[in-house]
N, C-alpha and C. Protein backbone atom coordinates (compact mmCIF):
# COMPACT_ATOMS: atom_id res chain seq x y z
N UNK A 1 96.41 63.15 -90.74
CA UNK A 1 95.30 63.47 -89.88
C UNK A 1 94.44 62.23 -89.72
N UNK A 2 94.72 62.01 -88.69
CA UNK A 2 93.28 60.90 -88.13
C UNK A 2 92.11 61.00 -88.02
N UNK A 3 90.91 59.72 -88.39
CA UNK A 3 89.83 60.49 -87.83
C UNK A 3 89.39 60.71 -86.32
N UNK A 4 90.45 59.96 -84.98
CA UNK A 4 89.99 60.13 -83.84
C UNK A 4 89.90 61.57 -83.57
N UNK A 5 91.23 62.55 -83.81
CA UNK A 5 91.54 63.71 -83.66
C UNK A 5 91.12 64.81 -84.90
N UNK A 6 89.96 64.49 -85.59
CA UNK A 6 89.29 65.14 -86.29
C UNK A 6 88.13 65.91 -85.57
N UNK A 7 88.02 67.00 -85.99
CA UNK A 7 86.77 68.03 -85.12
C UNK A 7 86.07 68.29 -86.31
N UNK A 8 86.15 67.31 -87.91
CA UNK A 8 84.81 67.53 -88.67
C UNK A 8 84.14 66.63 -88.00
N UNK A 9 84.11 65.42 -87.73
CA UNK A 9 83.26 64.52 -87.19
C UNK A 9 82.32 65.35 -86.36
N UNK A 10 83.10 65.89 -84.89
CA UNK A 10 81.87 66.67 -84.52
C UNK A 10 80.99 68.22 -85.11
N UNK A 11 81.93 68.57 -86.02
CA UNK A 11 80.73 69.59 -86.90
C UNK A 11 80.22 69.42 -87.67
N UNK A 12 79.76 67.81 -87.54
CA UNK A 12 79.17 67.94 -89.33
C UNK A 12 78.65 66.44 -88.91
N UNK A 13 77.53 66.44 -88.34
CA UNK A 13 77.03 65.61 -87.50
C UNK A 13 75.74 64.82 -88.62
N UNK A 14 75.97 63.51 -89.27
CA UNK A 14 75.45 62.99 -90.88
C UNK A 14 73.62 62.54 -90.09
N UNK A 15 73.51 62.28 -88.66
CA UNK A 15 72.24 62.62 -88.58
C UNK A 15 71.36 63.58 -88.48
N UNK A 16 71.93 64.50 -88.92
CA UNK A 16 71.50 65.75 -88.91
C UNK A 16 70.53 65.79 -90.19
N UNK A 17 71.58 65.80 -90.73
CA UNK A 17 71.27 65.78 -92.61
C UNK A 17 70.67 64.84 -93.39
N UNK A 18 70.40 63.33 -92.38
CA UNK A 18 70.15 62.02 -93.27
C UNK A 18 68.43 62.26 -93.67
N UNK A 19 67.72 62.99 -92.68
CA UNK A 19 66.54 63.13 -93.40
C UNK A 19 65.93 64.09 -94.63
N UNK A 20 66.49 64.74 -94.36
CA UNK A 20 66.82 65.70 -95.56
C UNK A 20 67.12 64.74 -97.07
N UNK A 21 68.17 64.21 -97.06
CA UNK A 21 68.54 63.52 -98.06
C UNK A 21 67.68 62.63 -98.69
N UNK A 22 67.60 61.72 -97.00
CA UNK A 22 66.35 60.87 -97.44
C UNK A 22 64.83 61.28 -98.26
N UNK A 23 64.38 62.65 -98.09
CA UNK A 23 63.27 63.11 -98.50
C UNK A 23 63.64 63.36 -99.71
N UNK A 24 64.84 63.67 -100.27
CA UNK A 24 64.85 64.39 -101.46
C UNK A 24 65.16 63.16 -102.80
N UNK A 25 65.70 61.94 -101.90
CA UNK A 25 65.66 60.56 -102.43
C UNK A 25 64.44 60.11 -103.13
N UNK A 26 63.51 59.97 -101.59
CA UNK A 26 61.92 59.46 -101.93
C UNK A 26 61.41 60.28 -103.39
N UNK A 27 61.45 61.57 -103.23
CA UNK A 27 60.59 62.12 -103.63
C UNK A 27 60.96 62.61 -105.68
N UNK A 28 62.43 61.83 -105.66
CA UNK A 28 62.80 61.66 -107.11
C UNK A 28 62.79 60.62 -107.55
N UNK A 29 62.37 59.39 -106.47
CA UNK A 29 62.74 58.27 -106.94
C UNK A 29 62.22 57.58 -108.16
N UNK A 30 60.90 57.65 -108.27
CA UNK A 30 60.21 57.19 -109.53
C UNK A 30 60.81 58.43 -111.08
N UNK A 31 61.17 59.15 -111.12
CA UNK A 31 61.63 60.23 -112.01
C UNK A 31 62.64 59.93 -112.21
N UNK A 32 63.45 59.72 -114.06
CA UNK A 32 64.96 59.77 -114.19
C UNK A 32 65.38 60.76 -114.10
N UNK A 33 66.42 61.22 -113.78
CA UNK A 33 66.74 62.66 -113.77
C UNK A 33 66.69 63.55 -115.00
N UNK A 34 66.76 63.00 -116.12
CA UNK A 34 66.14 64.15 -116.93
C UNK A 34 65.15 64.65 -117.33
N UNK A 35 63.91 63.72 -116.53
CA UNK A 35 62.57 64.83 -116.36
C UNK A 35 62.50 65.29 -115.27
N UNK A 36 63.72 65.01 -114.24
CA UNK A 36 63.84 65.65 -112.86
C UNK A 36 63.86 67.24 -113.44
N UNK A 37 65.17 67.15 -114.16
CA UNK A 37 65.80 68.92 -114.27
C UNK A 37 65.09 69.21 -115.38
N UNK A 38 64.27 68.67 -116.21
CA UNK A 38 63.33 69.29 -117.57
C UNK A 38 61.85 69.87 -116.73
N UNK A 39 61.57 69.15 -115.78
CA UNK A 39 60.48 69.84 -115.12
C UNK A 39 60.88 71.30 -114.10
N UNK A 40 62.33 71.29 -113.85
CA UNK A 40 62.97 72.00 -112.75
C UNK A 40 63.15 73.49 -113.67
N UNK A 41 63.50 73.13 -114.90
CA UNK A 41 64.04 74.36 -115.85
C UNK A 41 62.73 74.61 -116.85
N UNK A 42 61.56 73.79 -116.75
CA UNK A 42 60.54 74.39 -118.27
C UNK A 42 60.09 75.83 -117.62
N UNK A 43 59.72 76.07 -116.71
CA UNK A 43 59.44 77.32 -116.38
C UNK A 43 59.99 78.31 -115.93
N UNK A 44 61.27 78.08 -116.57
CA UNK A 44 62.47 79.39 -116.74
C UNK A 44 62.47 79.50 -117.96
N UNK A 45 62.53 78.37 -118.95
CA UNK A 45 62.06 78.26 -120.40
C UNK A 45 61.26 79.00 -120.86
N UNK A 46 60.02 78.62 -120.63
CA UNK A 46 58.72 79.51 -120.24
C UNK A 46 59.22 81.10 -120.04
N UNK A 47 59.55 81.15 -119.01
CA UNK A 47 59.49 82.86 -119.07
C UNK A 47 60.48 83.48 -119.89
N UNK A 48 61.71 83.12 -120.13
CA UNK A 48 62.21 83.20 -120.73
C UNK A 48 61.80 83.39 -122.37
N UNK A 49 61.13 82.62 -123.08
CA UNK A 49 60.82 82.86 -123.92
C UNK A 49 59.59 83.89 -124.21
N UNK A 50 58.64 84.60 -123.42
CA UNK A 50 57.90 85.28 -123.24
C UNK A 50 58.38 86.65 -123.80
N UNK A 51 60.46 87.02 -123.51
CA UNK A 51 60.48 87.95 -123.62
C UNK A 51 61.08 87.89 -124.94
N UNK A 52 61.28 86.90 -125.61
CA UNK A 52 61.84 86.66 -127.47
C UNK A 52 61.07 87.77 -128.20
N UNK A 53 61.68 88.31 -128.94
CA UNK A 53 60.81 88.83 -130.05
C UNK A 53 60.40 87.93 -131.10
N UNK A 54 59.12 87.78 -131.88
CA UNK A 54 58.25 86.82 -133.13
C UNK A 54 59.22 86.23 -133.42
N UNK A 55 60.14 87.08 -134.14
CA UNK A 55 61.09 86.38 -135.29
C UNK A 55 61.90 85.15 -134.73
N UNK A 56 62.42 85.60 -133.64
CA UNK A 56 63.37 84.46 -132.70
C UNK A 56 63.07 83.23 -132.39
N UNK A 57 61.45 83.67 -132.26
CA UNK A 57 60.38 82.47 -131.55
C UNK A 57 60.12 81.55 -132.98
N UNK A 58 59.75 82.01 -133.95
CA UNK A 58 59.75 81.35 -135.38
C UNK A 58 60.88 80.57 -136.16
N UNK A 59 62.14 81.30 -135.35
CA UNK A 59 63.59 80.40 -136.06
C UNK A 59 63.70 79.38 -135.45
N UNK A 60 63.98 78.48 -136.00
CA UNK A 60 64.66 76.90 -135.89
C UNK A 60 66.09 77.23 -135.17
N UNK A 61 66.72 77.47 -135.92
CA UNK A 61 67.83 77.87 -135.79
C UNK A 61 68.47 78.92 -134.59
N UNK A 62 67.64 79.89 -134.42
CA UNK A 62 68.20 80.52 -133.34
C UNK A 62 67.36 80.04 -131.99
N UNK A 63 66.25 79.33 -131.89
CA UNK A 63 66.20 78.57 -130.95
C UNK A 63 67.06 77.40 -130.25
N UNK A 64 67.38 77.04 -131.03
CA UNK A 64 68.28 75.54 -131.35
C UNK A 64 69.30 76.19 -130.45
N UNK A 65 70.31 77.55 -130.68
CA UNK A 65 70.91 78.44 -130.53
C UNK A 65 71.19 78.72 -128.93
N UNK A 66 69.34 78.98 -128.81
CA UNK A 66 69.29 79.57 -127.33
C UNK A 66 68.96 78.82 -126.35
N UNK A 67 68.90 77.51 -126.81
CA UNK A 67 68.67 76.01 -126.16
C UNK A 67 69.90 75.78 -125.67
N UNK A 68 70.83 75.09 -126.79
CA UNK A 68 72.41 74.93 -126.76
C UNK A 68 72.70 75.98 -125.74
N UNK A 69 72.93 77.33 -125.38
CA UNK A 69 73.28 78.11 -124.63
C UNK A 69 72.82 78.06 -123.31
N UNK A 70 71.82 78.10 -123.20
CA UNK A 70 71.39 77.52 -121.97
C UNK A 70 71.97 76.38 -121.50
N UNK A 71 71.72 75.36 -122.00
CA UNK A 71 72.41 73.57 -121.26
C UNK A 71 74.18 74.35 -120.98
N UNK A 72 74.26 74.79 -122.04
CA UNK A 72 76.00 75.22 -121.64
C UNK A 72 76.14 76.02 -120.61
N UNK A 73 75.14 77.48 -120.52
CA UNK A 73 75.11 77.82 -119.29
C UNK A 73 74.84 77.00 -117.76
N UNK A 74 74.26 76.12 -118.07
CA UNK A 74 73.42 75.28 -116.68
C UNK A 74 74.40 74.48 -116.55
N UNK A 75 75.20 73.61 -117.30
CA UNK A 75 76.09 73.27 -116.87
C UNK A 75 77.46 73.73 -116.20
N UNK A 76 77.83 74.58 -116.39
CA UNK A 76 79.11 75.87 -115.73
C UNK A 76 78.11 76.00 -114.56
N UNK A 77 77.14 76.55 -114.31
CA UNK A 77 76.57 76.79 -113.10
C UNK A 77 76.74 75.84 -111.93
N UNK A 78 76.45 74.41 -113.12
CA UNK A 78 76.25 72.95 -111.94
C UNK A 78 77.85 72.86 -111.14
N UNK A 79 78.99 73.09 -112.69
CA UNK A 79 80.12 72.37 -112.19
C UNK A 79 80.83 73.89 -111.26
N UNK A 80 80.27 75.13 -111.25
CA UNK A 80 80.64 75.64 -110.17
C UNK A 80 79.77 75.38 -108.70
N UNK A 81 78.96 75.11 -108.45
CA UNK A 81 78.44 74.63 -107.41
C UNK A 81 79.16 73.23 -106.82
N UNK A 82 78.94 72.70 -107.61
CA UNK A 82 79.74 71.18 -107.34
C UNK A 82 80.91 71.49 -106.57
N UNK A 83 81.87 72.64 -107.25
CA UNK A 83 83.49 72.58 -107.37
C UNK A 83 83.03 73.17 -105.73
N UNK A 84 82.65 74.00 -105.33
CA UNK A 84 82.38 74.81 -104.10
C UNK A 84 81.79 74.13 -103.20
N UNK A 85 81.19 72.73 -103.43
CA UNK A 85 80.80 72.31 -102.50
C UNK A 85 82.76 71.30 -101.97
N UNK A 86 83.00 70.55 -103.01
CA UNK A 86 84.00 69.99 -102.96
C UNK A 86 85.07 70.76 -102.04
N UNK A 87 85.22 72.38 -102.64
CA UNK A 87 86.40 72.78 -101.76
C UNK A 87 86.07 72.94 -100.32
N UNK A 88 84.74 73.62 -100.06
CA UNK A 88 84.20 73.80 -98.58
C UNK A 88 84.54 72.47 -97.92
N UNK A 89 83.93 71.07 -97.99
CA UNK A 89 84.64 69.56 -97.90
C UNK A 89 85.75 69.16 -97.48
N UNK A 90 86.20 69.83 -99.12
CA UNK A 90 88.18 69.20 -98.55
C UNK A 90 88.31 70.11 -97.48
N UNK A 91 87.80 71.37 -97.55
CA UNK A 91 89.03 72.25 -96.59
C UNK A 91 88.03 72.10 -94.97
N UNK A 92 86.98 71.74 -95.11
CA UNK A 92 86.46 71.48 -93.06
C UNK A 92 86.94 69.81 -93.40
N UNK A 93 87.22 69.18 -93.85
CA UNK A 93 88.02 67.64 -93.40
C UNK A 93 89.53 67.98 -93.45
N UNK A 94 90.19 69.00 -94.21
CA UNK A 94 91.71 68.41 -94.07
C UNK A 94 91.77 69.61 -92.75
N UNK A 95 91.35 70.56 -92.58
CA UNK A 95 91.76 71.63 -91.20
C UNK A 95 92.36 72.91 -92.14
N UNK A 96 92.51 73.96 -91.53
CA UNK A 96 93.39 75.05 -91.30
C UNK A 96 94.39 74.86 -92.08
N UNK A 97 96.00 73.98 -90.99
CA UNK A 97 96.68 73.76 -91.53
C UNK A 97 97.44 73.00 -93.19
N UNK A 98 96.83 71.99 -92.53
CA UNK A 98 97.05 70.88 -94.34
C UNK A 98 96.06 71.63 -95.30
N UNK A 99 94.87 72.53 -95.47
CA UNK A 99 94.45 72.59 -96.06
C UNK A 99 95.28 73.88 -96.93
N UNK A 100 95.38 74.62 -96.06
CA UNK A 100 97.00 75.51 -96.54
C UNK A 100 98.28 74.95 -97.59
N UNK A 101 98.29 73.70 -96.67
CA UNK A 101 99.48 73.38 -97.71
C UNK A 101 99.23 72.83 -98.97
N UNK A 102 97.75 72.24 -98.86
CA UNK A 102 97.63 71.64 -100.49
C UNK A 102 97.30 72.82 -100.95
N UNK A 103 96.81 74.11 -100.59
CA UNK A 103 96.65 74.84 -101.25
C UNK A 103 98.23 75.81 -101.91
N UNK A 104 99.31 75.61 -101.19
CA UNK A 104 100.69 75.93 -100.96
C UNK A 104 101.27 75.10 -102.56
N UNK A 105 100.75 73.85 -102.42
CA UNK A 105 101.26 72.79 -102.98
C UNK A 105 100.75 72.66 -104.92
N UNK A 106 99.08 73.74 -104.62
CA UNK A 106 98.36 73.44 -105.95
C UNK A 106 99.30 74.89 -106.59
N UNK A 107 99.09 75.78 -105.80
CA UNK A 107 99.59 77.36 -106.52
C UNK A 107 100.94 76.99 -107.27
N UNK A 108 102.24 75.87 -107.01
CA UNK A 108 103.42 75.51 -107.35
C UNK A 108 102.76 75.19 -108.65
N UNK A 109 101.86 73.92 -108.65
CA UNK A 109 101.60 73.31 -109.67
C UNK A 109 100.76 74.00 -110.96
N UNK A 110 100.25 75.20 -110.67
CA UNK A 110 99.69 75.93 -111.32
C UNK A 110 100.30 76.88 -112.04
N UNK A 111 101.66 77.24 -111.36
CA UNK A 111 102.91 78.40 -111.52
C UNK A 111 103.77 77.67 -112.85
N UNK A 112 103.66 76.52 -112.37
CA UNK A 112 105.00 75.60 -113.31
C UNK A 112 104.23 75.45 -114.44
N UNK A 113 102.75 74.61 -114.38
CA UNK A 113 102.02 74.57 -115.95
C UNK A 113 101.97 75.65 -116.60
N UNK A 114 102.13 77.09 -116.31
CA UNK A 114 101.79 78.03 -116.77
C UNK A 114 103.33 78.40 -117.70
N UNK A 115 104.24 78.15 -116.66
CA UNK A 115 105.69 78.62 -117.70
C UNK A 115 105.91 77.32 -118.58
N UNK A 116 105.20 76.18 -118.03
CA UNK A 116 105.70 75.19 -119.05
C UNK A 116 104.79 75.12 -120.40
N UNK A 117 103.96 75.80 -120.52
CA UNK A 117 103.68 75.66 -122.17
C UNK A 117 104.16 77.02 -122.50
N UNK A 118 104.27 77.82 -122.01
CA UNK A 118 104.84 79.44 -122.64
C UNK A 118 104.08 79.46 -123.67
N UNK A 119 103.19 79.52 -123.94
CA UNK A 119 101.99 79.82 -124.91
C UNK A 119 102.46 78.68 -126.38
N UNK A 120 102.78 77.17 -126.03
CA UNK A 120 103.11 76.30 -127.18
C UNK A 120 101.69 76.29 -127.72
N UNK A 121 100.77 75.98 -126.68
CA UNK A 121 99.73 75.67 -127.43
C UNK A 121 98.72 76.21 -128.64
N UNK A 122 99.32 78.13 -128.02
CA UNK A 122 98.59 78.88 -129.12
C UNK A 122 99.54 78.65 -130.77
N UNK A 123 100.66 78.00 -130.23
CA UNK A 123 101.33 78.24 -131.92
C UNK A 123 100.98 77.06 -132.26
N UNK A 124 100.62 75.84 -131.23
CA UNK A 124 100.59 74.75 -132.23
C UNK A 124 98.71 74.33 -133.24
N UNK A 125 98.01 75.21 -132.27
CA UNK A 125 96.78 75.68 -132.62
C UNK A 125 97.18 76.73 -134.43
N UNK A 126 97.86 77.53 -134.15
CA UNK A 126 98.45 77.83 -135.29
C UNK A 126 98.84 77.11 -136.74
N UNK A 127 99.55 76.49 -136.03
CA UNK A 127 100.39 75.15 -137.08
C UNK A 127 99.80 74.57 -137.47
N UNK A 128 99.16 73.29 -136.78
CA UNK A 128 97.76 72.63 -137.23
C UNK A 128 96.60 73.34 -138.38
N UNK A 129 96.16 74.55 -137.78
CA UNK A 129 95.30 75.46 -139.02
C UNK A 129 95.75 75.17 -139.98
N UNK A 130 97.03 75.73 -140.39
CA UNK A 130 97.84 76.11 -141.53
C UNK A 130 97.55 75.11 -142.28
């Protein structure tokens, strides 16, 4: 696929969007990103912890707990957004067709990894323990 005979070019028109971007540039620029997303998430923190019972709020430990869980949650969140922006992407740049076939092409590759460990890994997870 070429890009002359591409019809993302005309749906997905980058001056559309450049100010947008640009604003959201400016307006982080002095901020590293981890007081970007620490200011973005303290007041989910915040409420969140409002509904702890004493004891929870007093542990070290099960804070620590519900911290760790969170970043782990927020991250799965990020890398499904990400992944969904990526596929929407590939599939309005490759078309209809080709986008079919890599999708034709991933299901093979997904079919074969699946008979090719035939569950080795749970025995060698096994073995190793032992």
């Amino acid at each position: 696929m070429t890009i002359a005979n591409s019809s993302y070019i005309s749906r997905c028109d980058a001056k559309q969007y450049f100010p947008t971007i640009q604003a959201i540039i400016k307006a982080h620029a002095n901020m590293p990103l981890a007081q970007t997303i620490m200011k973005r998430t303290t007041p989910i923190i915040n409420w969140v912890h409002g509904f702890l019972p004493s004891h929870i709020k007093e542990s070290q430990g099960l804070q620590r707990y519900f911290q760790n869980t969170a970043w782990l949650l927020s991250e799965k969140v990020f890398r499904l957004v990400v992944s969904l922006w990526i596929f929407t992407w590939v599939a309005r740049y490759l078309g209809p067709t080709d986008f079919g076939l890599l999708n034709y092409a991933a299901s093979f590759v997904m079919l074969f990894a699946a008979l090719a460990s035939m569950g080795v890994d749970s025995v060698l997870v096994k073995e190793l323990s032992l």
